[in-house]
Every structure is written in structure tokens, then in C-alpha cells.
Protein backbone atom coordinates (compact mmCIF):
# COMPACT_ATOMS: atom_id res chain seq x y z
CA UNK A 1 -33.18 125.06 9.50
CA UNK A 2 -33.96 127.54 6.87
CA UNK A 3 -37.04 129.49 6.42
CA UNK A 4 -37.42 127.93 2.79
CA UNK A 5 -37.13 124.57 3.81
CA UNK A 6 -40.31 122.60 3.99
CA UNK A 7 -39.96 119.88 7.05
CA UNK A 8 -40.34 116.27 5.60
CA UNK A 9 -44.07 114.65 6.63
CA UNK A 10 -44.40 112.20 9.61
CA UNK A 11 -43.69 108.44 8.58
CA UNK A 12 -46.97 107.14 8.54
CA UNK A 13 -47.98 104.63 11.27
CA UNK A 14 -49.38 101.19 11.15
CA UNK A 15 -52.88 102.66 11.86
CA UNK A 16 -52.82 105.20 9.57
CA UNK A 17 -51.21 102.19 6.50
CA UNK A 18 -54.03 100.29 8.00
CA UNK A 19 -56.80 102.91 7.34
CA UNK A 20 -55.55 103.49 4.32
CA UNK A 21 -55.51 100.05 2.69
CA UNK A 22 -59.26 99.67 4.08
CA UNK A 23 -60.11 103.51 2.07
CA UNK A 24 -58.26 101.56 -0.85
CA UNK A 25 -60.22 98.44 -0.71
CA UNK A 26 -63.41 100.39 0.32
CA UNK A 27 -62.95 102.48 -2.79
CA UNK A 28 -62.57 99.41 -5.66
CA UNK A 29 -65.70 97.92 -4.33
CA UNK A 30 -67.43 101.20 -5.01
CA UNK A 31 -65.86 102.03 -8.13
CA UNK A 32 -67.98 100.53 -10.41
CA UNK A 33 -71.45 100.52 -8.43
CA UNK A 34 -73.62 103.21 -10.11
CA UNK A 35 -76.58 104.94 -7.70
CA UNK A 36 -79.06 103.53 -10.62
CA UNK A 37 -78.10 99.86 -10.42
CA UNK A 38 -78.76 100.40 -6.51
CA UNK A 39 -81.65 101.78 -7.18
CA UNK A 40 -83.00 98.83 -9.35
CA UNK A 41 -81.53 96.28 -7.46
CA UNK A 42 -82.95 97.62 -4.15
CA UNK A 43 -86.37 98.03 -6.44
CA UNK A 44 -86.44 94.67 -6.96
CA UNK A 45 -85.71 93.45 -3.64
CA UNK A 46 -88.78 95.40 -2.49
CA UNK A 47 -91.09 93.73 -4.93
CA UNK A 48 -90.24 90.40 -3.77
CA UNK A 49 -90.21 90.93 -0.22
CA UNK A 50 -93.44 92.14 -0.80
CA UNK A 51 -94.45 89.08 -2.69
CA UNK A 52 -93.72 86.75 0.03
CA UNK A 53 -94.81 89.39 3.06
CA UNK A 54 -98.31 90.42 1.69
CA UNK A 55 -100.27 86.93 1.57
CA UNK A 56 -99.08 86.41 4.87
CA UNK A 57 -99.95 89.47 6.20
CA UNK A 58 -103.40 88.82 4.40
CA UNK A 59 -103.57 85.93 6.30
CA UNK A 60 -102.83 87.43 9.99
CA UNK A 61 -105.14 90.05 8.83
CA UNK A 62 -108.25 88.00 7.73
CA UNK A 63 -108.00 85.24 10.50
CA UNK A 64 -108.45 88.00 12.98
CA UNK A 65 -112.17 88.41 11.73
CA UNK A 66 -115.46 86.76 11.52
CA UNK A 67 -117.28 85.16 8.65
CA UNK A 68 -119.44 88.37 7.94
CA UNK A 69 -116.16 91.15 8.24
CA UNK A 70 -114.44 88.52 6.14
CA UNK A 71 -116.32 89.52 3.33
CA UNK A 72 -118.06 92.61 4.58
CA UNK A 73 -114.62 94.78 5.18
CA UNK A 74 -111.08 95.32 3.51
CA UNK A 75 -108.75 92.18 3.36
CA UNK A 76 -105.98 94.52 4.05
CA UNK A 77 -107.37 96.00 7.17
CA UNK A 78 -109.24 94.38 10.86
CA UNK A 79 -112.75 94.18 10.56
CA UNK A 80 -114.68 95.58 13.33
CA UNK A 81 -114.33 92.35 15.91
CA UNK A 82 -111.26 91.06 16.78
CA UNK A 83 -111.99 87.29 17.21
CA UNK A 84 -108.19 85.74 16.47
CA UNK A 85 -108.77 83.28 19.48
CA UNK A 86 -111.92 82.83 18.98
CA UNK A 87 -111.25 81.47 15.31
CA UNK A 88 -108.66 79.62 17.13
CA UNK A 89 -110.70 77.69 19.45
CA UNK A 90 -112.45 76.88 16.48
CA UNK A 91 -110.09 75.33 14.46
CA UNK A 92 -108.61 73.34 17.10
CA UNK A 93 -112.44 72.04 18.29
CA UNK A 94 -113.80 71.80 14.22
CA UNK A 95 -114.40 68.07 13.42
CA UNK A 96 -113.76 66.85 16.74
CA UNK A 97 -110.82 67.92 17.27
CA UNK A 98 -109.29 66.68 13.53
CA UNK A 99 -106.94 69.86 12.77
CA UNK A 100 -104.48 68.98 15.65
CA UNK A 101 -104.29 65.43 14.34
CA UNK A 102 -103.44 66.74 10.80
CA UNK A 103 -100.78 68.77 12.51
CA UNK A 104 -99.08 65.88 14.28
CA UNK A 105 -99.16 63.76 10.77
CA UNK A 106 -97.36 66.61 9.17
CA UNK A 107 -94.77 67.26 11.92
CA UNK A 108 -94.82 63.28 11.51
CA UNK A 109 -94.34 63.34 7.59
CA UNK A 110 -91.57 66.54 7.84
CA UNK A 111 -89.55 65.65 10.70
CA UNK A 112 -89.05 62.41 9.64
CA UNK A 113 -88.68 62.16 6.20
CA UNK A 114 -86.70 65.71 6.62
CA UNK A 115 -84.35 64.46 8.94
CA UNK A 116 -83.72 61.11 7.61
CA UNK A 117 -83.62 62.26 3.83
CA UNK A 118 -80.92 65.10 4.79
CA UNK A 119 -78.72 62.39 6.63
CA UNK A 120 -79.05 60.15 3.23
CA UNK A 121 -78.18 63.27 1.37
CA UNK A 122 -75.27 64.30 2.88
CA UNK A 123 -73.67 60.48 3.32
CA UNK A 124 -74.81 60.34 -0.45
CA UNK A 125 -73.14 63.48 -1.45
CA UNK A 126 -69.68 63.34 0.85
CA UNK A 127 -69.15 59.76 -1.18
CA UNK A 128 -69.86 61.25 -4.68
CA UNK A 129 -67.59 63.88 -3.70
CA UNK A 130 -64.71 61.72 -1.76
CA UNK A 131 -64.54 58.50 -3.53
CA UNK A 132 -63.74 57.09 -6.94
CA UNK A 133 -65.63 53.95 -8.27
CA UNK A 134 -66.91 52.73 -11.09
CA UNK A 135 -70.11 54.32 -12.33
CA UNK A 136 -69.55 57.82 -9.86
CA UNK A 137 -70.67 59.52 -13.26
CA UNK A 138 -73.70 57.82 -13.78
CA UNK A 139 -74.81 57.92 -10.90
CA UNK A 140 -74.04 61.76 -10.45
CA UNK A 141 -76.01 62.08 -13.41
CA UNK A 142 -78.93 60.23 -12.41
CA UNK A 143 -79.32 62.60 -9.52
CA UNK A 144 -78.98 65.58 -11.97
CA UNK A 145 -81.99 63.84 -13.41
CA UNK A 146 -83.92 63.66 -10.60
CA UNK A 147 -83.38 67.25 -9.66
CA UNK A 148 -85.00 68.09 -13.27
CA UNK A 149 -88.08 65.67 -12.69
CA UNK A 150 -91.29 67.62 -10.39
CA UNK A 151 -92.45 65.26 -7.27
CA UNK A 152 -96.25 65.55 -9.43
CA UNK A 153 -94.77 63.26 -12.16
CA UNK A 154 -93.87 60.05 -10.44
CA UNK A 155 -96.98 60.53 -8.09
CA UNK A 156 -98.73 58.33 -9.85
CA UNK A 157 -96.70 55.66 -10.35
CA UNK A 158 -95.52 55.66 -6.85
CA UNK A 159 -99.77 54.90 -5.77
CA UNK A 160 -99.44 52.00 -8.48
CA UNK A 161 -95.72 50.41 -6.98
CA UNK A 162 -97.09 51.03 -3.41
CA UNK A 163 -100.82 50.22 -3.98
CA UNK A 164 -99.26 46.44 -5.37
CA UNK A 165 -97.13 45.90 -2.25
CA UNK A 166 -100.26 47.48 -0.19
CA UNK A 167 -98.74 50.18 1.82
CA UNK A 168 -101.62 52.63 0.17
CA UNK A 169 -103.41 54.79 3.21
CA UNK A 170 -100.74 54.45 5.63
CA UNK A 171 -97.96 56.87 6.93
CA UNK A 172 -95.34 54.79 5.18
CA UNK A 173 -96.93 55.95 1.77
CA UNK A 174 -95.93 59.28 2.72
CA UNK A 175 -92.55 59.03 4.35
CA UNK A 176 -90.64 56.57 2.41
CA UNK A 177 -91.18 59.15 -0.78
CA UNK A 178 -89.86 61.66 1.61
CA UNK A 179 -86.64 60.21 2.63
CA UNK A 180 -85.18 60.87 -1.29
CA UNK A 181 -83.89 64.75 -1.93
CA UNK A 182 -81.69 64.76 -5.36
CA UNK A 183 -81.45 68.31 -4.68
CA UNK A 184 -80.03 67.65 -1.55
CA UNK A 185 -77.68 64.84 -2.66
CA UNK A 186 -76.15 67.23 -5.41
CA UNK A 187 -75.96 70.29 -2.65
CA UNK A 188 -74.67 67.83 0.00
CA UNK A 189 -72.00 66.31 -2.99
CA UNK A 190 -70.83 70.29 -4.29
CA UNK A 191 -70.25 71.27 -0.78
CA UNK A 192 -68.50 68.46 0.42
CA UNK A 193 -66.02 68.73 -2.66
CA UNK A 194 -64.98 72.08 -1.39
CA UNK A 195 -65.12 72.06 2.47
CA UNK A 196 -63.93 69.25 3.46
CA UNK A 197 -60.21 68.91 2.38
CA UNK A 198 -58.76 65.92 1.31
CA UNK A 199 -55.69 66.38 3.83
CA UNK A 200 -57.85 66.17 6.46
CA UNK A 201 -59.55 62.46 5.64
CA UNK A 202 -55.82 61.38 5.02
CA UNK A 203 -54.79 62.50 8.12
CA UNK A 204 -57.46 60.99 9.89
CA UNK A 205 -57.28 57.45 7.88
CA UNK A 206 -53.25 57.58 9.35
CA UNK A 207 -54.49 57.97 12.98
CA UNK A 208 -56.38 54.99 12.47
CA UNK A 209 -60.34 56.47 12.03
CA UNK A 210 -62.53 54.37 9.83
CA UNK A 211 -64.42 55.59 7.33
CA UNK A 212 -67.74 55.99 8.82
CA UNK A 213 -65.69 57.77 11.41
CA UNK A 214 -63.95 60.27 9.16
CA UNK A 215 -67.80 60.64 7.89
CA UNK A 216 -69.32 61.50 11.37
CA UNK A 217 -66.40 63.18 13.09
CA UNK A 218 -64.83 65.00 10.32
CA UNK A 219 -66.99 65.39 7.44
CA UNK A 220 -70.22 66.12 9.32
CA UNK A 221 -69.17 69.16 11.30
CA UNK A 222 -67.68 70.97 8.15
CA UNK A 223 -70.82 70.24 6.09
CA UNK A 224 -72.96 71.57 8.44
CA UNK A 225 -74.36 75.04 6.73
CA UNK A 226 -75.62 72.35 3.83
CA UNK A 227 -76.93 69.74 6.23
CA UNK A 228 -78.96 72.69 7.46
CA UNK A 229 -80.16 73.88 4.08
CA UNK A 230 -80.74 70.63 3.21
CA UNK A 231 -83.08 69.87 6.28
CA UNK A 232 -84.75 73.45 5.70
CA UNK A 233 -85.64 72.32 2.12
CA UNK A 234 -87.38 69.08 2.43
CA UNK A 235 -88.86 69.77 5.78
CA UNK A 236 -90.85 73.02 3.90
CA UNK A 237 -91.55 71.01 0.68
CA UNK A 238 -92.80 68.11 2.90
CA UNK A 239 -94.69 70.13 5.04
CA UNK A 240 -96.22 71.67 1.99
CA UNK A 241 -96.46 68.88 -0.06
CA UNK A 242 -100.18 68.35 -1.16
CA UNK A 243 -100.09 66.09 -4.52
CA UNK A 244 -98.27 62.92 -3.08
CA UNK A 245 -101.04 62.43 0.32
CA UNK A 246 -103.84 63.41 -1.87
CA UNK A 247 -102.88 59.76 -3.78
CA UNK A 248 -101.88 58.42 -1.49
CA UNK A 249 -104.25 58.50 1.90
CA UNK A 250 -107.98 58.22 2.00
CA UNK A 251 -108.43 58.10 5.64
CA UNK A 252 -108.96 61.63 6.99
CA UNK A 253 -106.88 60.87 10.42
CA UNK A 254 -103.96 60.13 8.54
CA UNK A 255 -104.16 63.83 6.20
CA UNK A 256 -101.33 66.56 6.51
CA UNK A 257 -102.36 70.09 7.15
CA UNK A 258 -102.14 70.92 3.47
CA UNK A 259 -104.45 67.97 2.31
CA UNK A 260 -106.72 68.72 5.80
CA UNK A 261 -106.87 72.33 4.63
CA UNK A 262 -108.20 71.97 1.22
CA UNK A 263 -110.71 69.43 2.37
CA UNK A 264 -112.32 72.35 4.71
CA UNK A 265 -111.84 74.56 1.71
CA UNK A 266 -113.90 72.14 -0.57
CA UNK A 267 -116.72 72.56 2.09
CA UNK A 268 -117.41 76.38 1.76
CA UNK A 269 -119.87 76.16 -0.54
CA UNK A 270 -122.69 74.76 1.38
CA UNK A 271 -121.01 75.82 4.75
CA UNK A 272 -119.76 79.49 4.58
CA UNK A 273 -118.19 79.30 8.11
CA UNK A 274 -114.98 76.96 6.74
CA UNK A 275 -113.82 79.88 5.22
CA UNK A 276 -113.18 81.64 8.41
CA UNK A 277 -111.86 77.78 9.55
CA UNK A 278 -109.39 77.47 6.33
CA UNK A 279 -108.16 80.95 7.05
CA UNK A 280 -106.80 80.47 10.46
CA UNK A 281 -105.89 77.17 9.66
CA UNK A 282 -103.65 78.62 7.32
CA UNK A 283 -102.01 80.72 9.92
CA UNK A 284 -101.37 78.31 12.11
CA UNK A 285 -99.91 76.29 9.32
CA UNK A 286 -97.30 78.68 8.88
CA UNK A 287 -95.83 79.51 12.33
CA UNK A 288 -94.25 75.95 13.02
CA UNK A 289 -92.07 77.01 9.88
CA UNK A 290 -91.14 80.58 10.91
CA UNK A 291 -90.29 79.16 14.09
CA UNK A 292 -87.64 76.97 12.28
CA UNK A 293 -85.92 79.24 10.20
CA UNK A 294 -85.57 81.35 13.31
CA UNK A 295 -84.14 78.33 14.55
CA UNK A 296 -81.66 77.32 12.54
CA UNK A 297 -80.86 81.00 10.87
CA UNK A 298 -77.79 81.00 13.46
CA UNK A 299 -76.23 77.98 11.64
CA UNK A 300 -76.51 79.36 8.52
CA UNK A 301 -74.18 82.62 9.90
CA UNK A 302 -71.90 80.46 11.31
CA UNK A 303 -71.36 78.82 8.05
CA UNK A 304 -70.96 81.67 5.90
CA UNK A 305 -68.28 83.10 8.21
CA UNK A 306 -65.97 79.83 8.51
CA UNK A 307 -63.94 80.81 5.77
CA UNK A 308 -63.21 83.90 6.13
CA UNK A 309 -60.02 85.48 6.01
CA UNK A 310 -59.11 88.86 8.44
CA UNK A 311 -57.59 91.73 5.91
């Protein structure tokens, strides 16, 4: 070989292609982020995470303290006695014993109604999605119309329908409200349209499954990241649903946290201590809801990474 002769590179291998394309790829997602828009986007984040994070930490805070360092010290920092299960004892014991009762009404009104209205929703949805009949568009836009109306504005009326059929002051005033989510039906519908092929239902109706059965065994397990969100949904806004029981229920031993909470709250005028009461009731409130999301988090993974596709 001569000494002018430059020898010819190495063929790349498949690693090296492979590392390549993944620079390449790496690159055009970069390309047109600018170190400002992370900036405000990250910015942003922060502000709301702080938003939801600081109440509650105002909560865990406060309900560590007595009536006097409640008001006598920083609500962003322990007072100087630690009482957390002290307070506790005393919500649990208040009233005779009433807060536990207005926790098992609410895992009561939630698990129920969240349960129930999610299976609804999702049946609702895959056959808006699935199947063509007469009407499919009116109907699909009477959900779209329920999404748009609040749950405050047909309070009312509801107390009037069930207060004529006298159902008024019972858990069935509650629940059957509860097992209706139009948000849920239009989630359950859009997700159904895209994840559960239309191949697959065919095949299944040649093999001889009915329809409920393509419904439970096929549909079901691919609509499973919405069935969660769905359940997620209504059992938070039933859990913290306060407008419907306060029409609804006049008997104490029937009230939801929410509705149990406020009446304590309404009390602190002439009895300082329910403010200490209301406080940890508050955080106790909140944990069987954390303890869901950690829950069901798992599902929502799993979900997101069905589809994907290895580079």
C-alpha cells in the first residue's frame, strides 16, 4: 500500500447504525426545545405542584397541634406540642363516636356509586363507540350535554323528583345520583373507539362469543386504563361531593365526611375546640384517597405503555 493512500474506514456495525439512529432521533426531539420554554414550563409545573402540595401540608402541619398553638404559632411550622394522636383520639371519640360513621357512609356513597357508575360508563361508552342505531347522535350529544351541566344545578330538582317518590334522607338519595358519570360515558366511548379494534369483535362474533361476551372478555381488558380513570374520577368527586347530601339527608348518621365536616366547622364559634376537630378531620379525610391513587397508579403505567412500539 502506498504511503499516500488513506485506508478506507471500518463498515459500521449494527450497534454503532443503532446508536446512531437513536443520536438522530435524540437530536430532532431537541431541535426545537429552547432552555427558556423549559424554563417556563418547568416554572409552571412548580406553581401548581405547589398549589395542590401546600394546603395539604397545612393540614398535616396544623392537625399536629392544639387549639391554643393553632392560633398562637405559624401555620407553616409545629407548634410547641405534638398532639397528632391525641387530636386523633379525638375525632374518632367526638359526638360519640359520629366521625367513623360519616366515614363508612362515604366509603358507602364512593365505592358504590364509583364502581357501579364506571361499569355503566364503560358498557355505555363501548356501545356508542361499537354499534350503529338509530339516534347514536343524539344520544352522544345528550351526554356532551351533561358533561357541560355542574352536579349544583340539578340538585334541586333531584330533592323535588326524589322528595315525591320519598326516598329523601336515605342512602339511596345519595347513590342513585352517583351511579351517572357523562364524563365517564364520553371517556369510556373515545377510548373504546380507538383501543379496541373492530377485527377483534369480528373475530370473536365468528368463534361464536355473544355480545355481552365480546364486552367482558374482549372489550373490558383493553379499556382498562379508562375504566381506571373513570373509577378515580367519580370515586374523588363522590367522596367530595358536599351540595347533593346537604339536600338531600337531614339525619346526621347518614352524613358523608364532607357534609360531617362542615357541620363541626359551623360549631366553632361558640366551641373553639372543633377547629382543632375539623382540622384533623380533614386529614384523615384525605388519606383513604392517597391510598387509592397509590393503588391504582400501576394501571395507569400499564396502560400508557400497551401501545408502544420498540425503535
Amino acid at each position: 500500500m502506498s504511503a499516500l493512500e488513506t485506508p478506507a474506514p471500518p463498515a459500521p456495525t449494527p450497534r454503532r447504525r443503532k446508536e446512531r439512529a437513536t443520536d438522530s432521533r435524540a437530536g430532532a426531539r431537541d431541535a426545537g426545545r429552547r432552555p427558556t420554554t423549559t424554563i417556563i414550563v418547568t416554572a409552571i409545573l412548580v406553581i401548581v405542584a405547589l398549589y395542590f402540595l401546600v394546603p395539604v401540608y397545612w393540614v398535616v402541619i396544623n392537625a399536629t397541634k392544639s387549639t391554643e398553638d393553632l392560633f398562637g404559632t405559624s401555620g407553616f411550622w409545629f407548634g410547641e406540642d405534638f398532639q397528632l394522636w391525641e387530636n386523633i383520639t379525638s375525632v374518632l371519640t367526638a359526638n360519640n363516636g359520629i366521625f367513623p360513621r360519616w366515614g363508612l357512609n362515604s366509603l358507602v356513597y364512593s365505592g358504590i356509586g364509583s364502581v357501579l357508575a364506571t361499569y355503566f360508563a364503560a358498557a355505555a361508552g363501548y356501545a356508542l363507540a361499537k354499534y350503529r342505531f338509530p339516534g347514536r347522535k343524539f344520544v352522544y350529544g345528550l351526554v356532551l350535554g351533561g358533561v357541560l351541566v355542574p352536579g349544583t344545578a340539578v340538585a334541586l330538582p333531584l330533592f323535588f323528583l326524589f322528595s315525591s317518590i320519598g326516598i329523601t334522607n336515605t342512602y339511596w338519595a345519595v347513590l342513585i345520583p352517583s351511579l351517572v358519570s357523562p364524563f365517564g360515558l364520553f371517556l369510556a366511548s373515545i377510548y373504546a373507539s380507538a383501543a379496541v379494534p373492530d377485527e377483534m369483535l369480528e373475530a370473536g362474533r365468528l368463534d361464536g362469543v355473544g355480545e355481552l361476551g365480546l364486552f367482558h372478555r374482549l372489550a373490558l381488558p383493553q379499556l382498562t386504563p379508562a375504566i381506571v380513570t373513570i373509577l378515580l374520577f367519580q370515586f374523588v368527586a363522590i367522596w367530595n361531593n358536599y351540595m347533593l347530601p346537604l339536600v338531600m339527608l337531614a339525619d346526621e348518621r347518614l352524613y358523608p365526611i364532607t357534609l360531617g365536616l362542615d357541620n363541626w366547622r359551623a360549631q366553632t364559634d361558640r366551641l373553639p375546640e372543633f377547629y382543632q376537630l375539623t382540622t384533623t378531620g380533614a386529614l384523615l379525610s384525605v388519606i383513604p384517597l392517597a391510598i387509592l391513587i397509590l393503588v391504582l397508579q400501576r394501571f395507569w403505567r400499564g396502560g400508557l405503555t400497551e401501545g408502544s412500539v420498540k425503535g
